[in-house]
Protein backbone atom coordinates (compact mmCIF):
# COMPACT_ATOMS: atom_id res chain seq x y z
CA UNK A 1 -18.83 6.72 1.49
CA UNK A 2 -16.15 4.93 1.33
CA UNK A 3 -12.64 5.91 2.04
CA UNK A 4 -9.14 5.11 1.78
CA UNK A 5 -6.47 7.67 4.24
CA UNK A 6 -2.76 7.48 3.00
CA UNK A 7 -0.32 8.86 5.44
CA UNK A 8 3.56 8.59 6.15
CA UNK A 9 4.56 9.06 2.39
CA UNK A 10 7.33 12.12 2.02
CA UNK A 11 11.25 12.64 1.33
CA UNK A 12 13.78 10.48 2.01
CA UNK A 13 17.73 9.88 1.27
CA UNK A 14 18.91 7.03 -0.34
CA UNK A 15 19.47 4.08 2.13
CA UNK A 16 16.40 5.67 4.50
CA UNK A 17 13.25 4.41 5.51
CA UNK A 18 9.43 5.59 5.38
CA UNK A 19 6.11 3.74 6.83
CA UNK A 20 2.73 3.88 5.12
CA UNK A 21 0.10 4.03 6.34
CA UNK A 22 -3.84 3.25 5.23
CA UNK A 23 -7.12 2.87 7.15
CA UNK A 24 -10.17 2.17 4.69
CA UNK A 25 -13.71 3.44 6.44
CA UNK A 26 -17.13 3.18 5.36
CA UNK A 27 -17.55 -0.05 3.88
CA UNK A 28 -20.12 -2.75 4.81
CA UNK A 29 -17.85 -5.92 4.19
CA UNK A 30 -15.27 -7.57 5.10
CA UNK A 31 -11.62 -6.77 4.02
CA UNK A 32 -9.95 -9.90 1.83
CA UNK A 33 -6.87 -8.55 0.76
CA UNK A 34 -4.87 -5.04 0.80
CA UNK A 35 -2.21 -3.91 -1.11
CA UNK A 36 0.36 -1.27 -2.13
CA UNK A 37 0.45 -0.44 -5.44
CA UNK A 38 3.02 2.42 -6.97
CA UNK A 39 3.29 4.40 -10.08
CA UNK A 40 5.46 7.13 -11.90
CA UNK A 41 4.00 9.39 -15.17
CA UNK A 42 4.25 6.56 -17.82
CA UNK A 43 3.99 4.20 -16.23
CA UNK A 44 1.74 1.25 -15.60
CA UNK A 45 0.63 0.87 -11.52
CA UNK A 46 2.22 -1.94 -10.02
CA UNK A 47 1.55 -3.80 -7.05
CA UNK A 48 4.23 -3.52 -4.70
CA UNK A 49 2.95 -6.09 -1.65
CA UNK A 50 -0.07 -7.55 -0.59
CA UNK A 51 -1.50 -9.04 1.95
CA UNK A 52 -4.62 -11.10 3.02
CA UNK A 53 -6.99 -11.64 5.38
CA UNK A 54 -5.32 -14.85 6.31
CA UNK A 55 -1.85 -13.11 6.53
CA UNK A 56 -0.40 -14.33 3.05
CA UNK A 57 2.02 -11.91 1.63
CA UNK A 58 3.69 -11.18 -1.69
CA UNK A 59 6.13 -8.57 -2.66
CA UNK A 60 7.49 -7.71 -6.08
CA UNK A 61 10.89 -8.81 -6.64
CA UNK A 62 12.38 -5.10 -6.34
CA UNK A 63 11.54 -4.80 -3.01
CA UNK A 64 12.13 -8.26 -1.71
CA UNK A 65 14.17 -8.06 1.30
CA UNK A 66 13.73 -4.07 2.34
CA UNK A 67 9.85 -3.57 2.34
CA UNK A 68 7.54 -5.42 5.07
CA UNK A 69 3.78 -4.96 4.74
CA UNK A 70 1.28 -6.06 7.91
CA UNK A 71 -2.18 -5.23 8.21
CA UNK A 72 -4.80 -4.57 11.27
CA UNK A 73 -7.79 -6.44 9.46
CA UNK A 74 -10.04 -5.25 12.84
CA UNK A 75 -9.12 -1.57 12.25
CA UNK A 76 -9.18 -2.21 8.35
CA UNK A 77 -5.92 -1.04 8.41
CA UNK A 78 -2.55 -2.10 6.44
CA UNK A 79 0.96 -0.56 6.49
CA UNK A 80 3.58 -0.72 4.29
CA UNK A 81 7.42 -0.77 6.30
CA UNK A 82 9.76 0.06 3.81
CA UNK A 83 13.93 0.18 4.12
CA UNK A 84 16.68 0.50 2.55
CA UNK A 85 15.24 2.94 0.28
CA UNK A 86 16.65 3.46 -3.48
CA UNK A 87 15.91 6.20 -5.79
CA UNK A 88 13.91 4.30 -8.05
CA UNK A 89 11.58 3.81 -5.04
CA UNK A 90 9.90 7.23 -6.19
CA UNK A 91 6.34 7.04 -7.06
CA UNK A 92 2.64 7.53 -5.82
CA UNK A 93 2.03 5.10 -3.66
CA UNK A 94 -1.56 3.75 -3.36
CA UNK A 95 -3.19 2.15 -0.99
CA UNK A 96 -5.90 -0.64 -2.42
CA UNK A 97 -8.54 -2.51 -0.67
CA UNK A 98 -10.98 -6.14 -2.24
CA UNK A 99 -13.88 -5.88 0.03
CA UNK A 100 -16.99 -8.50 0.23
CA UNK A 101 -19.81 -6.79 -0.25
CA UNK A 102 -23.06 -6.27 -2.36
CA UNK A 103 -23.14 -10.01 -3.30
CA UNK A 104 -19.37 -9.76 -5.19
CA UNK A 105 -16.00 -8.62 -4.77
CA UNK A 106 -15.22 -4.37 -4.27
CA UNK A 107 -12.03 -2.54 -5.26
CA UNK A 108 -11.50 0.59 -3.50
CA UNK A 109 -8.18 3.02 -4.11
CA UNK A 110 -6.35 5.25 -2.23
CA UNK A 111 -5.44 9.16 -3.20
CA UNK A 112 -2.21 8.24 -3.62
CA UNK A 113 1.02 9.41 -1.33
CA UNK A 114 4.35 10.64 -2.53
CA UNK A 115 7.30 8.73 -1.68
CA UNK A 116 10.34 10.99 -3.15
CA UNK A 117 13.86 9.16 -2.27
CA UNK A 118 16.97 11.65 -2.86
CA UNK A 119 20.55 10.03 -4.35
C-alpha cells in the first residue's frame, strides 16, 4: 500500500518559519517529481513547489524568495523549507508524488498537514 507521511505542519507567527516533511513508502517505481500542493475551503489546490528527479524546481510566485523545497529521491523523501511566513500561508498542505510504475505514470497524495500562521 502505498503511502504518503506529512509531518512538521503546525502554528506559526507571522514572519516564522515551519519545515515539511514527506516520505512516500510502498511503491514499486521510481519517483519523477514531488511536490507541495496547498488548499483552503473554496478553494482550488495549488501547487506550491516542485521538484524533480533531476533537481529542477519551480515555486509559485507567492512564495518565491521565502520557501525552499529539496528532496532525498533515495529515501523517496521531499521537504518543503518555508520562511518568512505570512498569514495567507494558511492551508492544508499536501504532499504529492508521479511515480513510474505499472507501464504509466502514478499520482499518489498526501493526508494533508495544517500550516496555521497567526498575524
Amino acid at each position: 500500500q502505498v503511502r504518503l507521511a506529512e509531518s512538521g505542519g503546525g502554528l506559526v507567527q507571522a514572519g516564522g518559519s515551519l519545515r515539511l516533511a514527506c516520505e512516500v513508502s510502498g511503491i514499486s517505481g521510481s519517483i519523477h517529481a514531488m511536490s507541495w500542493y496547498r488548499q483552503n475551503p473554496g478553494n482550488q489546490r495549488e501547487e506550491v513547489a516542485r521538484i524533480t528527479e533531476e533537481g529542477h524546481t519551480r515555486y509559485v510566485n507567492s512564495v518565491k524568495g521565502r520557501f525552499t523545497i529539496s528532496s532525498d529521491f533515495a529515501k523517496s523523501s521531499v521537504y518543503l523549507q518555508m520562511a518568512a511566513l505570512k498569514p495567507e500561508d494558511t492551508a492544508v498542505y499536501y504532499c504529492y508524488s508521479m511515480v513510474a510504475e505499472f507501464g504509466g505514470l502514478q499520482e499518489y497524495w498526501g493526508q494533508g498537514t495544517q500550516v496555521t500562521v497567526a498575524k
